[in-house]
N, C-alpha and C. Protein backbone atom coordinates (compact mmCIF):
# COMPACT_ATOMS: atom_id res chain seq x y z
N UNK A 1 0.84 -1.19 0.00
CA UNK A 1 0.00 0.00 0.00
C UNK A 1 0.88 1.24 0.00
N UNK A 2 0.05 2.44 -0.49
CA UNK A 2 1.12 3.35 -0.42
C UNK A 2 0.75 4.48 0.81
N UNK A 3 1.35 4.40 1.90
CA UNK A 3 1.07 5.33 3.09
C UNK A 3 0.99 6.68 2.41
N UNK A 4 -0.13 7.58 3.13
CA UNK A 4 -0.13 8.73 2.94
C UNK A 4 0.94 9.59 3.39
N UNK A 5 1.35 10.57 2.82
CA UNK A 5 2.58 11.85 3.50
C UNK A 5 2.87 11.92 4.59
N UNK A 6 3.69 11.94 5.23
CA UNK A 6 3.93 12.63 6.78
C UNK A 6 3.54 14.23 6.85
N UNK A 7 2.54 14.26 7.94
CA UNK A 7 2.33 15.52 8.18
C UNK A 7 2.68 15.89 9.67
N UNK A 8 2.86 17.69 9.92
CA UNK A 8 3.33 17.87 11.37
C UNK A 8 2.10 18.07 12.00
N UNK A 9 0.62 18.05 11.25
CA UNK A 9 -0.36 18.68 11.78
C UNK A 9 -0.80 17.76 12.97
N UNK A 10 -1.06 18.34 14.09
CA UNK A 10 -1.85 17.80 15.13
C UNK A 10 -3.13 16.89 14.87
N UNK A 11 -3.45 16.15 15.37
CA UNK A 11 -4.67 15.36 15.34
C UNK A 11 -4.97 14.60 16.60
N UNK A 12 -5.87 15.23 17.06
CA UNK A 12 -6.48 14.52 18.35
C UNK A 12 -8.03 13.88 18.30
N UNK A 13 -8.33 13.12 19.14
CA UNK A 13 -9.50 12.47 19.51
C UNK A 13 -10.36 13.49 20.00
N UNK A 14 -11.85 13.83 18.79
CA UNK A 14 -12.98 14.77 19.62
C UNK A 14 -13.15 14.12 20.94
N UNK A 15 -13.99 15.50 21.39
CA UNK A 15 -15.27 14.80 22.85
C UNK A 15 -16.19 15.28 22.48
N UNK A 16 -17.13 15.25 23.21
CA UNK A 16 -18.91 15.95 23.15
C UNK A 16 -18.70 17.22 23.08
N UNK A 17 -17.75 18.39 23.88
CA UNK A 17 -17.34 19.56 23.99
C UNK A 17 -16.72 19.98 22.40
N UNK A 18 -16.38 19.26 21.63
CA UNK A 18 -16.16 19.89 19.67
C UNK A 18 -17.30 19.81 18.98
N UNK A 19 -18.85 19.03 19.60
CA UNK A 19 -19.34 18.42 18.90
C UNK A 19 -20.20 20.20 18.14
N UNK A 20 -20.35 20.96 18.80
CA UNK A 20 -20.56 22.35 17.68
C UNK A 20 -20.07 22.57 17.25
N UNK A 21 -18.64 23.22 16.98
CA UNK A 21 -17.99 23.32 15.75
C UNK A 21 -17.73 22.66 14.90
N UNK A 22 -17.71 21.27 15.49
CA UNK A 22 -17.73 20.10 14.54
C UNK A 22 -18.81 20.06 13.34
N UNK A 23 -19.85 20.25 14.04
CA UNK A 23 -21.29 20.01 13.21
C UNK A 23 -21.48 21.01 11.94
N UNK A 24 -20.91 22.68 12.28
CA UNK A 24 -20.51 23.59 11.07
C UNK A 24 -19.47 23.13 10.10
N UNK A 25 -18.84 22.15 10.73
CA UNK A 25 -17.63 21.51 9.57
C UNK A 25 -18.35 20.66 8.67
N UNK A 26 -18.99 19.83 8.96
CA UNK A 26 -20.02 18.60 8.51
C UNK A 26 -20.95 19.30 7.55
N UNK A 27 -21.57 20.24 8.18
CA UNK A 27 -22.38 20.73 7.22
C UNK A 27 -22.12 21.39 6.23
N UNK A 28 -21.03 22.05 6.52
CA UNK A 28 -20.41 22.76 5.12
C UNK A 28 -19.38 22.11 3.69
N UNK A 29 -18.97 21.23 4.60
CA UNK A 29 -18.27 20.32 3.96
C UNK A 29 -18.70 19.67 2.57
N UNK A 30 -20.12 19.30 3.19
CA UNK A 30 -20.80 18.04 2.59
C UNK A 30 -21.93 18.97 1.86
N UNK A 31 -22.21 20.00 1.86
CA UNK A 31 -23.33 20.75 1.39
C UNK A 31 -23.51 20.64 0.23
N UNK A 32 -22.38 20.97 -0.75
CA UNK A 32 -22.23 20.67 -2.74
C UNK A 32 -22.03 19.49 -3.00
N UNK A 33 -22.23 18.95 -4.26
CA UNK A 33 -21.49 17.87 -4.71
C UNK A 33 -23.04 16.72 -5.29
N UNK A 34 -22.28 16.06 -6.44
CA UNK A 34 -23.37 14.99 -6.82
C UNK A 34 -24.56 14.53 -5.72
N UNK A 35 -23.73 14.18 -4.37
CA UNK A 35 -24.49 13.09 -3.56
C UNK A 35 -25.48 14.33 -2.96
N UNK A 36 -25.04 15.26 -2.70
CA UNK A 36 -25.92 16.21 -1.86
C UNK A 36 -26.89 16.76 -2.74
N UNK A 37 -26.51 17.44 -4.21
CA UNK A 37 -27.51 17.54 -5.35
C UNK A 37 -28.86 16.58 -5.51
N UNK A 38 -28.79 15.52 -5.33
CA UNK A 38 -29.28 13.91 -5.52
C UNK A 38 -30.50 14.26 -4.49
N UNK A 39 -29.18 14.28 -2.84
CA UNK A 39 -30.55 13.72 -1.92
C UNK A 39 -31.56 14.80 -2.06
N UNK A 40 -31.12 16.33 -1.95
CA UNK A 40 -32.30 17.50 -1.47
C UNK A 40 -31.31 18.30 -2.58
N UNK A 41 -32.27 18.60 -3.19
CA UNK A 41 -32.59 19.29 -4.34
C UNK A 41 -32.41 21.02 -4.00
N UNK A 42 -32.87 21.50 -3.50
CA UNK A 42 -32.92 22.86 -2.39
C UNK A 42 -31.97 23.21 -1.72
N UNK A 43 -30.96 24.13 -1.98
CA UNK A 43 -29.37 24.03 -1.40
C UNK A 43 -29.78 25.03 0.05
N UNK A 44 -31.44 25.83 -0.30
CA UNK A 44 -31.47 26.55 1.15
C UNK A 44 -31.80 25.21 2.68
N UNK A 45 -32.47 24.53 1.82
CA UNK A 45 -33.38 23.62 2.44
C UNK A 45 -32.48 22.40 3.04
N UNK A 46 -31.45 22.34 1.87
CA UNK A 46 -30.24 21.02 2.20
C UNK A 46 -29.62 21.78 3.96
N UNK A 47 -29.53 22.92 3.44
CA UNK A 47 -29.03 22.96 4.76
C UNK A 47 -29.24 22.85 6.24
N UNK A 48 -30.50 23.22 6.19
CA UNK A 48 -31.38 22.81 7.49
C UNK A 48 -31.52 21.61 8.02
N UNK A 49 -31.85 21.05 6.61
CA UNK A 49 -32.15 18.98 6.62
C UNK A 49 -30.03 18.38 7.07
N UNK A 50 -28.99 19.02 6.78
CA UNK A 50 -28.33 18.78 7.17
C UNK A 50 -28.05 18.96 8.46
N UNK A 51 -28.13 19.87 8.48
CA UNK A 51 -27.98 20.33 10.83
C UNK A 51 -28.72 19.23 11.51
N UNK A 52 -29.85 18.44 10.73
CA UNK A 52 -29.91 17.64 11.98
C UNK A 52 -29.33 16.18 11.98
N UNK A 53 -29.45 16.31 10.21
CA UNK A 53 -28.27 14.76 10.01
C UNK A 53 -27.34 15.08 10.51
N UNK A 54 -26.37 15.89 10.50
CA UNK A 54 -25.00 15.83 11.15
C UNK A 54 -24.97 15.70 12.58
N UNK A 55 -26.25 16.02 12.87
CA UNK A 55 -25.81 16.54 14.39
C UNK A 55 -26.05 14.58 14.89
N UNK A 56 -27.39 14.23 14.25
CA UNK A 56 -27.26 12.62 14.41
C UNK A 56 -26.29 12.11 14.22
N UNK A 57 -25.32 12.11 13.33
CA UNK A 57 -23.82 11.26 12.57
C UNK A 57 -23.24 11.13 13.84
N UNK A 58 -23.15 12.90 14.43
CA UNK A 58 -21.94 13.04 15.43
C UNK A 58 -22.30 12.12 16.88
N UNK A 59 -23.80 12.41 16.93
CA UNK A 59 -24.19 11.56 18.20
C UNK A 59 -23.92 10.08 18.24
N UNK A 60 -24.12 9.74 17.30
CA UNK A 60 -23.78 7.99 17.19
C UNK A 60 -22.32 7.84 16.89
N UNK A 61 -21.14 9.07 16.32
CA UNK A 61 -20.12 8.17 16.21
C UNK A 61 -19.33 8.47 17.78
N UNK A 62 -20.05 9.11 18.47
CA UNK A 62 -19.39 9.67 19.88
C UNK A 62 -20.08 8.42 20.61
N UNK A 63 -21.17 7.97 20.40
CA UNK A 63 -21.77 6.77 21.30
C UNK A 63 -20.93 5.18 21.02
N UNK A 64 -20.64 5.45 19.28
CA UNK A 64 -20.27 4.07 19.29
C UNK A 64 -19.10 3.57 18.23
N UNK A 65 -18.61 5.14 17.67
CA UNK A 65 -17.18 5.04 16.83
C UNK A 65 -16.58 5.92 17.65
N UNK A 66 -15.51 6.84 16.86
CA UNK A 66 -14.67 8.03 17.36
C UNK A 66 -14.50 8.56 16.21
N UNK A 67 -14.54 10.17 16.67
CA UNK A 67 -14.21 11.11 15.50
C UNK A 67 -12.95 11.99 16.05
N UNK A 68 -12.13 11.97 14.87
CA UNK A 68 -10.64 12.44 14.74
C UNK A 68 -10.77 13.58 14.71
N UNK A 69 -10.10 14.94 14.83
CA UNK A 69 -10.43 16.24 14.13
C UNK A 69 -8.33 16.82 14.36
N UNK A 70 -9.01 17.73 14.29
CA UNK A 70 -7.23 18.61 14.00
C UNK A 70 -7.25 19.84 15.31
N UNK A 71 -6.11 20.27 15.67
CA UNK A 71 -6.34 20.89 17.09
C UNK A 71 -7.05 21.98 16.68
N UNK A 72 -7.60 22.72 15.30
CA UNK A 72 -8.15 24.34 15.64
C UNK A 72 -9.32 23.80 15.14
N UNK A 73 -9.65 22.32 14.89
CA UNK A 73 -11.26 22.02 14.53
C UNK A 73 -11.32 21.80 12.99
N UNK A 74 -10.60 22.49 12.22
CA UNK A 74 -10.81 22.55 10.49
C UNK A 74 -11.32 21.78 9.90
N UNK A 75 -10.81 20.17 10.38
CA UNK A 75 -11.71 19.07 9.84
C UNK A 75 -11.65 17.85 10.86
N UNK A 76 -12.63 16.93 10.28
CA UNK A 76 -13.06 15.75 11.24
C UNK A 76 -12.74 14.58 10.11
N UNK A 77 -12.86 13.70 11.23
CA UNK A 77 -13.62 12.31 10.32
C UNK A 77 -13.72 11.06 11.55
N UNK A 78 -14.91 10.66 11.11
CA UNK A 78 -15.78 9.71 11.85
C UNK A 78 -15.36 8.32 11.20
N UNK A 79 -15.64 7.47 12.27
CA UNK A 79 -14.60 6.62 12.08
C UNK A 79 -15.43 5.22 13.23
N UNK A 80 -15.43 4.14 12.75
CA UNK A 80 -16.73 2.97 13.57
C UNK A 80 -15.38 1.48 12.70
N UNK A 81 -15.46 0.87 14.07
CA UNK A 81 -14.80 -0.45 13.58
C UNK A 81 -15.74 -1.35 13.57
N UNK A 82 -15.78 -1.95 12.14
CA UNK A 82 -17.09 -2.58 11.68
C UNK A 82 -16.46 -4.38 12.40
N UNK A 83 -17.64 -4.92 12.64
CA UNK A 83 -17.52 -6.71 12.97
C UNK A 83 -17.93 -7.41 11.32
N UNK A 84 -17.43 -8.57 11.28
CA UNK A 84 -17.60 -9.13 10.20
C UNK A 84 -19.14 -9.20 9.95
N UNK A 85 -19.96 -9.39 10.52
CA UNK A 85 -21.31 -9.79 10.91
C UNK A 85 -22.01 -8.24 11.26
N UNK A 86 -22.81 -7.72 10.15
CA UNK A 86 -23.47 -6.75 10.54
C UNK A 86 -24.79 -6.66 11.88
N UNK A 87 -24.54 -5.23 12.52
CA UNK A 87 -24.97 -5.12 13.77
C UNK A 87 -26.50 -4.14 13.35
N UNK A 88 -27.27 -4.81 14.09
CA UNK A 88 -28.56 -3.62 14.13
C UNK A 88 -28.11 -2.18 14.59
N UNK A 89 -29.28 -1.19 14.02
CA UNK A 89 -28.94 0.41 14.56
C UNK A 89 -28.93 0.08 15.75
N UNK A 90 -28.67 1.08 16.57
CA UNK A 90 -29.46 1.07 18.29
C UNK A 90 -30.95 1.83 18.02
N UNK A 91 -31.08 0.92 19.86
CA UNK A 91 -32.75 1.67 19.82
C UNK A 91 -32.94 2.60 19.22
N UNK A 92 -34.24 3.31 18.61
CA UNK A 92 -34.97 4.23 18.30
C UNK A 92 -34.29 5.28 16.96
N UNK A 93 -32.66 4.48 16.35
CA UNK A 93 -32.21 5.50 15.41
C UNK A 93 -33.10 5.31 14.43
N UNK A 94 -34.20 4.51 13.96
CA UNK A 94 -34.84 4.61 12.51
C UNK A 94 -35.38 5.61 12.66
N UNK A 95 -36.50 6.24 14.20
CA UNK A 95 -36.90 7.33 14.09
C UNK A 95 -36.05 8.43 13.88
N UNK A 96 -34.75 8.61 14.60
CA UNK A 96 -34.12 9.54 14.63
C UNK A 96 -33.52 10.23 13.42
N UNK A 97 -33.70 9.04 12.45
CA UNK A 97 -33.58 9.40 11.21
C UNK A 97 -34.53 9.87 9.96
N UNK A 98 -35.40 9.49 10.70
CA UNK A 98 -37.07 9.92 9.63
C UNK A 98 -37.11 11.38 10.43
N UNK A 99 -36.67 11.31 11.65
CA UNK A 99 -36.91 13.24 12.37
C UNK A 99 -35.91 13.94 11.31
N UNK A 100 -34.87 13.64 11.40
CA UNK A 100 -33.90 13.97 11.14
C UNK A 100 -33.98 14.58 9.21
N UNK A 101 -33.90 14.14 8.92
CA UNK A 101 -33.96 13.73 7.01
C UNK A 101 -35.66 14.29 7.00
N UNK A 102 -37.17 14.42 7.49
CA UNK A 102 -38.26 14.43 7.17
C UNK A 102 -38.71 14.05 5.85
N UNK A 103 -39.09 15.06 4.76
CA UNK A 103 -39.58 14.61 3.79
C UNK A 103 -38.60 14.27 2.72
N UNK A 104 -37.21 13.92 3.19
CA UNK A 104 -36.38 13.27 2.32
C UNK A 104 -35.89 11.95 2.91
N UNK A 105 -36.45 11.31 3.57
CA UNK A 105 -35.93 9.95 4.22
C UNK A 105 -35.83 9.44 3.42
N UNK A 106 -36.51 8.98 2.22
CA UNK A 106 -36.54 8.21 1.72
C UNK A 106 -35.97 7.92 0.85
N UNK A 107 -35.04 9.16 0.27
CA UNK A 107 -33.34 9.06 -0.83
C UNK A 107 -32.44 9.17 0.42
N UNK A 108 -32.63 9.52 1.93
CA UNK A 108 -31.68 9.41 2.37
C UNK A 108 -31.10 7.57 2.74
N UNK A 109 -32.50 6.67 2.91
CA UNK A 109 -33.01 5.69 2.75
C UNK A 109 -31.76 5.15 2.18
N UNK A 110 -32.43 5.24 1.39
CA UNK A 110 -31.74 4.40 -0.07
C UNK A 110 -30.15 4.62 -0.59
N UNK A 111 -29.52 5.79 0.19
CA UNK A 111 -28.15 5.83 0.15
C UNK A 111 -27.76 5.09 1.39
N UNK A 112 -28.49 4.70 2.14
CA UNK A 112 -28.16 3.78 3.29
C UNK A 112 -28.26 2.27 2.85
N UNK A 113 -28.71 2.02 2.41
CA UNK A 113 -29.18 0.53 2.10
C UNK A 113 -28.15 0.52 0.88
N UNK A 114 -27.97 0.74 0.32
CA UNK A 114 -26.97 0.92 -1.21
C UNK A 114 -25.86 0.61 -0.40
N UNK A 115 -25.12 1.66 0.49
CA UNK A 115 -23.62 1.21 1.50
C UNK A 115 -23.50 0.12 2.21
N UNK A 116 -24.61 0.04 2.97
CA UNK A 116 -24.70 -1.47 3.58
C UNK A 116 -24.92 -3.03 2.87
N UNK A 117 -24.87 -2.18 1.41
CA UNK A 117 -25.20 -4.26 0.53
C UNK A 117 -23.85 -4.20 0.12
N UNK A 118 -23.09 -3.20 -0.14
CA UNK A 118 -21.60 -3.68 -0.60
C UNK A 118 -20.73 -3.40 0.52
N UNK A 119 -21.12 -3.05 1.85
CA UNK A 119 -19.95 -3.05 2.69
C UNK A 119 -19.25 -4.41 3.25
N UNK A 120 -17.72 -4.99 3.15
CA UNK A 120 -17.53 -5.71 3.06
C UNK A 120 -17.88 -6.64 4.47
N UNK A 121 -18.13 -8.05 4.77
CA UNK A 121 -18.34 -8.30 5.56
C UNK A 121 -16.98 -9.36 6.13
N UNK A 122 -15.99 -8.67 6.22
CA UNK A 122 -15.25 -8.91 7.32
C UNK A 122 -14.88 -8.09 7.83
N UNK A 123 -14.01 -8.10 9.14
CA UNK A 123 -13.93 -7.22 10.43
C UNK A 123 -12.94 -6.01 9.50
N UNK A 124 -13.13 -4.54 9.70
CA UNK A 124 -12.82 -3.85 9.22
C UNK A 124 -12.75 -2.24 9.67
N UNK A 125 -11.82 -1.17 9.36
CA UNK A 125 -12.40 0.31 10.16
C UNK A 125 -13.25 0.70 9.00
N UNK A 126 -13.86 1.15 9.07
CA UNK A 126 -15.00 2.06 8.70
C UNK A 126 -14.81 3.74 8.03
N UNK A 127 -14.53 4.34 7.66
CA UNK A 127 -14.24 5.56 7.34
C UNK A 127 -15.96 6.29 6.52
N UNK A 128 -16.60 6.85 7.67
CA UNK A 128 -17.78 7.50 7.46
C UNK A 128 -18.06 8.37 6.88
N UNK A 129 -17.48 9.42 7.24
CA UNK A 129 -17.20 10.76 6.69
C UNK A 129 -16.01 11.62 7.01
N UNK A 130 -15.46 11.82 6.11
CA UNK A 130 -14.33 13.20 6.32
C UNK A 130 -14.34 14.15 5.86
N UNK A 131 -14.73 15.58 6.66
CA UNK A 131 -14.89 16.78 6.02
C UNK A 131 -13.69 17.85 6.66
N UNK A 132 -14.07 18.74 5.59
CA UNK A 132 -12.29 19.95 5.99
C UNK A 132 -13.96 21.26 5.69
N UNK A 133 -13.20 22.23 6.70
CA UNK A 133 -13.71 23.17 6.44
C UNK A 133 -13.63 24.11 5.02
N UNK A 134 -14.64 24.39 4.33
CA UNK A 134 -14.23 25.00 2.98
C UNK A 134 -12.62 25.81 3.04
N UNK A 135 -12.97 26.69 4.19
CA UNK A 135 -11.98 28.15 3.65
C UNK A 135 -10.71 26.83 4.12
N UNK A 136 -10.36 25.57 4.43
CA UNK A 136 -8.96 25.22 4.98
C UNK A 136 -9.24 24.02 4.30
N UNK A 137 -9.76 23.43 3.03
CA UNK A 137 -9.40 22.78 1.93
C UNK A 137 -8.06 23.15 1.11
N UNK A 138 -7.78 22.24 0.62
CA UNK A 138 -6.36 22.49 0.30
C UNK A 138 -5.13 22.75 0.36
N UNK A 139 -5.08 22.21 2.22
CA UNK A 139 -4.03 23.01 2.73
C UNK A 139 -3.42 21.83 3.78
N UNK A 140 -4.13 20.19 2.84
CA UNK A 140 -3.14 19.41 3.90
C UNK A 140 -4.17 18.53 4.84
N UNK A 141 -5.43 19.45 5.28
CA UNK A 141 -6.04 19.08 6.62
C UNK A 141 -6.77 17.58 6.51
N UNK A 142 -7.43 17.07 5.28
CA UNK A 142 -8.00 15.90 5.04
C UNK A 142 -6.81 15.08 4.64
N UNK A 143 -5.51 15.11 4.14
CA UNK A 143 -4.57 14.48 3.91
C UNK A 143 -4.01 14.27 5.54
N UNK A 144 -3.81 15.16 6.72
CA UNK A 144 -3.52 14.57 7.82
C UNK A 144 -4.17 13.72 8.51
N UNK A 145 -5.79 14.03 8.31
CA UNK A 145 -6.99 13.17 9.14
C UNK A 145 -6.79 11.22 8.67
N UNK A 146 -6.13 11.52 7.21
CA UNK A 146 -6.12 9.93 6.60
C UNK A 146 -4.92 9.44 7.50
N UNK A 147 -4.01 10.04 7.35
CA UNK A 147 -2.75 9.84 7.75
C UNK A 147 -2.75 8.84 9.08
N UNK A 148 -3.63 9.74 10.10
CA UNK A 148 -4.05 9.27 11.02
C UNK A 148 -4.70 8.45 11.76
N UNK A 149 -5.26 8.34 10.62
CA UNK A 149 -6.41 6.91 10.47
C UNK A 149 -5.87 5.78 10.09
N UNK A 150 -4.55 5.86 8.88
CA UNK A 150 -3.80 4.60 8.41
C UNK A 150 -3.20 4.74 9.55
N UNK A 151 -2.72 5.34 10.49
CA UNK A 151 -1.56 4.48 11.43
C UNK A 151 -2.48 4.01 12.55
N UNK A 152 -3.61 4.21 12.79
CA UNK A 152 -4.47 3.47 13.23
C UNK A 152 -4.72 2.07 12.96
N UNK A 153 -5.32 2.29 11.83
CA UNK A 153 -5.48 1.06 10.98
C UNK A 153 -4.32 -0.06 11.42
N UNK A 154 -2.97 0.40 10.79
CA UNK A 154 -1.57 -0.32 10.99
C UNK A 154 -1.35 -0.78 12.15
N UNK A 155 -1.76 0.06 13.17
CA UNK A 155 -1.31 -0.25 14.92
C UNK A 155 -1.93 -1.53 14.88
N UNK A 156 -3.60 -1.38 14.58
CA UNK A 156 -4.40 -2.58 15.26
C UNK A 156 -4.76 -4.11 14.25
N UNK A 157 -3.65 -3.45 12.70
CA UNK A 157 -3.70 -4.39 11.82
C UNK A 157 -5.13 -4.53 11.32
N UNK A 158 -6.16 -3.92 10.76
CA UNK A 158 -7.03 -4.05 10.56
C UNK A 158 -7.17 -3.37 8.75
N UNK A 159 -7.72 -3.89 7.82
CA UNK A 159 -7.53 -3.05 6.85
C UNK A 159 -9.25 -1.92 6.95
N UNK A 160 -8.80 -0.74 5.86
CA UNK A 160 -9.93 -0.27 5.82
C UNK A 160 -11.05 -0.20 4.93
N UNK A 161 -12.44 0.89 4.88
CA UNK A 161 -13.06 0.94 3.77
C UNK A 161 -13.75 2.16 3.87
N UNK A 162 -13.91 2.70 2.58
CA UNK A 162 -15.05 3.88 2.83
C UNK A 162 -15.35 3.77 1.68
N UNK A 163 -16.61 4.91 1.01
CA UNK A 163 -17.33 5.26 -0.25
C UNK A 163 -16.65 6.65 -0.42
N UNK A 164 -16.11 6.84 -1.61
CA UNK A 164 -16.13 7.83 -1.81
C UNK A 164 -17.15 8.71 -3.33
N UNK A 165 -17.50 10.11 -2.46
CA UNK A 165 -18.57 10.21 -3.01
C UNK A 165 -18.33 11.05 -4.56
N UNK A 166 -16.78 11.20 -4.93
CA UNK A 166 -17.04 12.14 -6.46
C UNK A 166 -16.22 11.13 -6.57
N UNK A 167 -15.80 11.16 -7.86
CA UNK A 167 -14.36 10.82 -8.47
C UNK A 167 -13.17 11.93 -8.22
N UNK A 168 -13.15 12.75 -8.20
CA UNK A 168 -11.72 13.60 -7.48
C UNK A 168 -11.34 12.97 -5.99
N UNK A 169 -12.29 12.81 -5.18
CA UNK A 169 -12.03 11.97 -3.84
C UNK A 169 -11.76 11.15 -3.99
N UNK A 170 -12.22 9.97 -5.33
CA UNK A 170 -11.76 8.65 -5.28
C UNK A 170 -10.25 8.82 -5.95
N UNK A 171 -10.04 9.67 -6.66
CA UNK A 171 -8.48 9.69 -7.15
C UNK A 171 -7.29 10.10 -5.99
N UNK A 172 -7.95 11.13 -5.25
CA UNK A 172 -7.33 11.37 -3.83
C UNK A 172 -7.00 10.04 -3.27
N UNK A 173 -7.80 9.63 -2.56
CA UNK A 173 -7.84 7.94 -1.33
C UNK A 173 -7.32 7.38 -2.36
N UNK A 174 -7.10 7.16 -4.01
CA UNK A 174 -6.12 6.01 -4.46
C UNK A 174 -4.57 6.47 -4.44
N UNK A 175 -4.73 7.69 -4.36
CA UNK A 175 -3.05 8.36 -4.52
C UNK A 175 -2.51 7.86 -3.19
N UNK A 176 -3.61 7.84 -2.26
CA UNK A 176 -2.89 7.43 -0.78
C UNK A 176 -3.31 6.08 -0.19
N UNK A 177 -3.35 5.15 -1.39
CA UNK A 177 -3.24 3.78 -0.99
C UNK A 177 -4.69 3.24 -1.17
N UNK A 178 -5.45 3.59 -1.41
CA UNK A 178 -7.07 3.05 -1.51
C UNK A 178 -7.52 2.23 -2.70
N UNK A 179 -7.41 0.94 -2.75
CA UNK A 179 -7.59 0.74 -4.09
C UNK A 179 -9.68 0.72 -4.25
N UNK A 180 -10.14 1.32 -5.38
CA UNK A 180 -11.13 0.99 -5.92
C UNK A 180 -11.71 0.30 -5.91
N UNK A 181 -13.29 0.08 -5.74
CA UNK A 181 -13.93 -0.81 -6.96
C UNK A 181 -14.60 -0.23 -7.75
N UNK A 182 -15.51 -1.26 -8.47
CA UNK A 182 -16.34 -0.48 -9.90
C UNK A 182 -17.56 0.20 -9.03
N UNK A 183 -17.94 1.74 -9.73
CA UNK A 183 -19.14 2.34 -8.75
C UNK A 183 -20.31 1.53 -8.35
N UNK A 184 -20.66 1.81 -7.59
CA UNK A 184 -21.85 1.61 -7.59
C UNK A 184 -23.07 3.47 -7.53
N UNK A 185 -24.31 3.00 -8.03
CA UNK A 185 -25.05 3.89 -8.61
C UNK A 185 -26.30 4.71 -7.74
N UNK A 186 -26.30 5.14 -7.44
CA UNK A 186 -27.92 5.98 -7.01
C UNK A 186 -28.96 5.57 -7.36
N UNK A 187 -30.26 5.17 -6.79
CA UNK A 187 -31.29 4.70 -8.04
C UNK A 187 -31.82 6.73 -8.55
N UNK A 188 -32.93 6.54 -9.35
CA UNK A 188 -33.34 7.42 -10.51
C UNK A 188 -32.16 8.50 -10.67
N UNK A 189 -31.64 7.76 -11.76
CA UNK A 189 -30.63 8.48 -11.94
C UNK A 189 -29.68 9.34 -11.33
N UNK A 190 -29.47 8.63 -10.14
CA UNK A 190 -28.34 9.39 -9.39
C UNK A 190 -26.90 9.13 -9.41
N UNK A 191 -26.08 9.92 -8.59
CA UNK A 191 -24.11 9.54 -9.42
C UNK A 191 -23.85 8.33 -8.54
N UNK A 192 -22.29 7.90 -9.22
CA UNK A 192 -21.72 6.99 -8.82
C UNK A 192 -21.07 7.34 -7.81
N UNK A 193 -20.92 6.42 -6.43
CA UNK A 193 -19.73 6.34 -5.40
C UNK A 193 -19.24 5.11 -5.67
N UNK A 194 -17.71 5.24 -5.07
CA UNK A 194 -17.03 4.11 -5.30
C UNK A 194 -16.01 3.60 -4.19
N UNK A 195 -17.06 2.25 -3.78
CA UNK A 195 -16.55 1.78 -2.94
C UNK A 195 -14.72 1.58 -2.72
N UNK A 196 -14.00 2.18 -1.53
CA UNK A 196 -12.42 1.68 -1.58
C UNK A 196 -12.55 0.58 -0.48
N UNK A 197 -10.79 0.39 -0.37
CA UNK A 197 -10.25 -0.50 0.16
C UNK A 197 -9.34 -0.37 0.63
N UNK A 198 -8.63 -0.64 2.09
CA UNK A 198 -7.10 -0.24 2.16
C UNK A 198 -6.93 -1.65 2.67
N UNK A 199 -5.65 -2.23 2.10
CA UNK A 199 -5.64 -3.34 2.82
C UNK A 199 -4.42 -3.72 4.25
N UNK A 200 -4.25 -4.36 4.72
CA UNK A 200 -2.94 -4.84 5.51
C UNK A 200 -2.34 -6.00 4.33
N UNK A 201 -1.16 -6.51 5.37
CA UNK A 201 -0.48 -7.58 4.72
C UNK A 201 -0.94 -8.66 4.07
N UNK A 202 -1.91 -8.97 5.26
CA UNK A 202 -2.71 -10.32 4.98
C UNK A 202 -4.23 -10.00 4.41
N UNK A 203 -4.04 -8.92 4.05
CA UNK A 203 -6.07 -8.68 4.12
C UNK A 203 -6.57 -8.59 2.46
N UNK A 204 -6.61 -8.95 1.45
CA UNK A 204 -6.62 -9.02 0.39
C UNK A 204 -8.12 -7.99 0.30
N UNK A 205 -8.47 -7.51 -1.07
CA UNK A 205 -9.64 -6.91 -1.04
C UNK A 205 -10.53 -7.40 -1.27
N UNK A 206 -11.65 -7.19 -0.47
CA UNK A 206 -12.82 -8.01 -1.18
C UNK A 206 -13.65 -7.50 -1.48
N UNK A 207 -14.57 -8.83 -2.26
CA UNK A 207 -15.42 -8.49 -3.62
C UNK A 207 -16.46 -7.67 -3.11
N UNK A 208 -16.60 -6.43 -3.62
CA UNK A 208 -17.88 -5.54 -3.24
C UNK A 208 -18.46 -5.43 -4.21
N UNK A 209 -18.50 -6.20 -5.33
CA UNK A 209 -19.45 -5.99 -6.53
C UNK A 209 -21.26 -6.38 -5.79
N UNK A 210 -21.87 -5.66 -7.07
CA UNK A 210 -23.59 -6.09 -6.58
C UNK A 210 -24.00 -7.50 -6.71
């Protein structure tokens, strides 16, 4: 694999106390782009319907992953070590997600169920979301958050996986070791994400085709 850059940037473990500034990172982050075009149509409206998805993301990966960020906050990424054997939500998240999403549950739905038929089913980290604050894109901050995550990965020998949601992201995560698969699609005509892979020594990639 090819390790990402050495960076000097700090990276520490959030708490509940980042989880606001955090949530302006999330939302801004993720606001443009194919997948966000797709779910809510309404870039005034995306944003509202985002404040409460994010603010859900952050609650569950503080309950039951960990989210990374950088010491002045700029960017995050959420992060869940998956079991080979997929696990039910916890109590009551289906509602929390029909509150959450309202009259778009149901493409938010369906980008859920789409990740979960090709996520691989052996033991694995998870890479959820990683966002950089607009104005501190390009300056390193999502290239340290990976960084950090592969020596994670490496410590506990585990390989990884995420979706990435354009093709510029997926060319990014392959420059720094992620190999591909073939996209998978949105239904009514929505874009491709494409499932990656990071592997260890022993961890070969597996088949995430449909």
């Amino acid at each position: 694999m090819s390790p990402a850059q050495p960076t000097s940037m700090t990276i520490r473990r959030a708490t509940g106390d980042d989880a606001v500034p955090l949530l302006r990172v999330f939302v801004n982050a993720f606001l443009d782009g194919p997948v966000a075009d797709w779910l809510i149509e309404d870039r005034t409206e995306r944003g509202f319907v985002y404040e409460r998805y994010f603010r859900l993301m952050l609650r569950e990966a503080f309950a039951g992953g960990w989210v990374d960020t950088t010491a002045d906050l700029s960017g995050a990424a959420i992060w869940y070590r998956r079991p080979a054997t997929p696990v039910d939500p916890p109590p009551g998240y289906k509602d929390d997600m029909a509150y959450a999403t309202g009259r778009h549950h149901t493409r938010f739905g369906w980008l859920a169920d789409l990740f979960d038929k090709r996520r691989p089913r052996i033991e694995h980290l998870y890479l959820a979301f990683i966002a950089v604050a607009p104005e501190h894109q390009g300056k390193g901050v999502g290239t340290a958050l990976l960084a950090h995550g592969h020596a994670h990965m490496d410590e506990v020998g585990l390989p990884g996986y995420l979706e990435a949601s354009n093709e510029n992201n997926m060319r990014l995560y392959e420059r720094l070791g992620w190999q591909p698969s073939p996209p998978m699609f949105l239904p009514k005509a929505g874009p491709p994400c494409w499932p990656m892979w990071r592997s260890q020594p022993d961890s070969a990639a597996p088949d995430v085709t449909p």
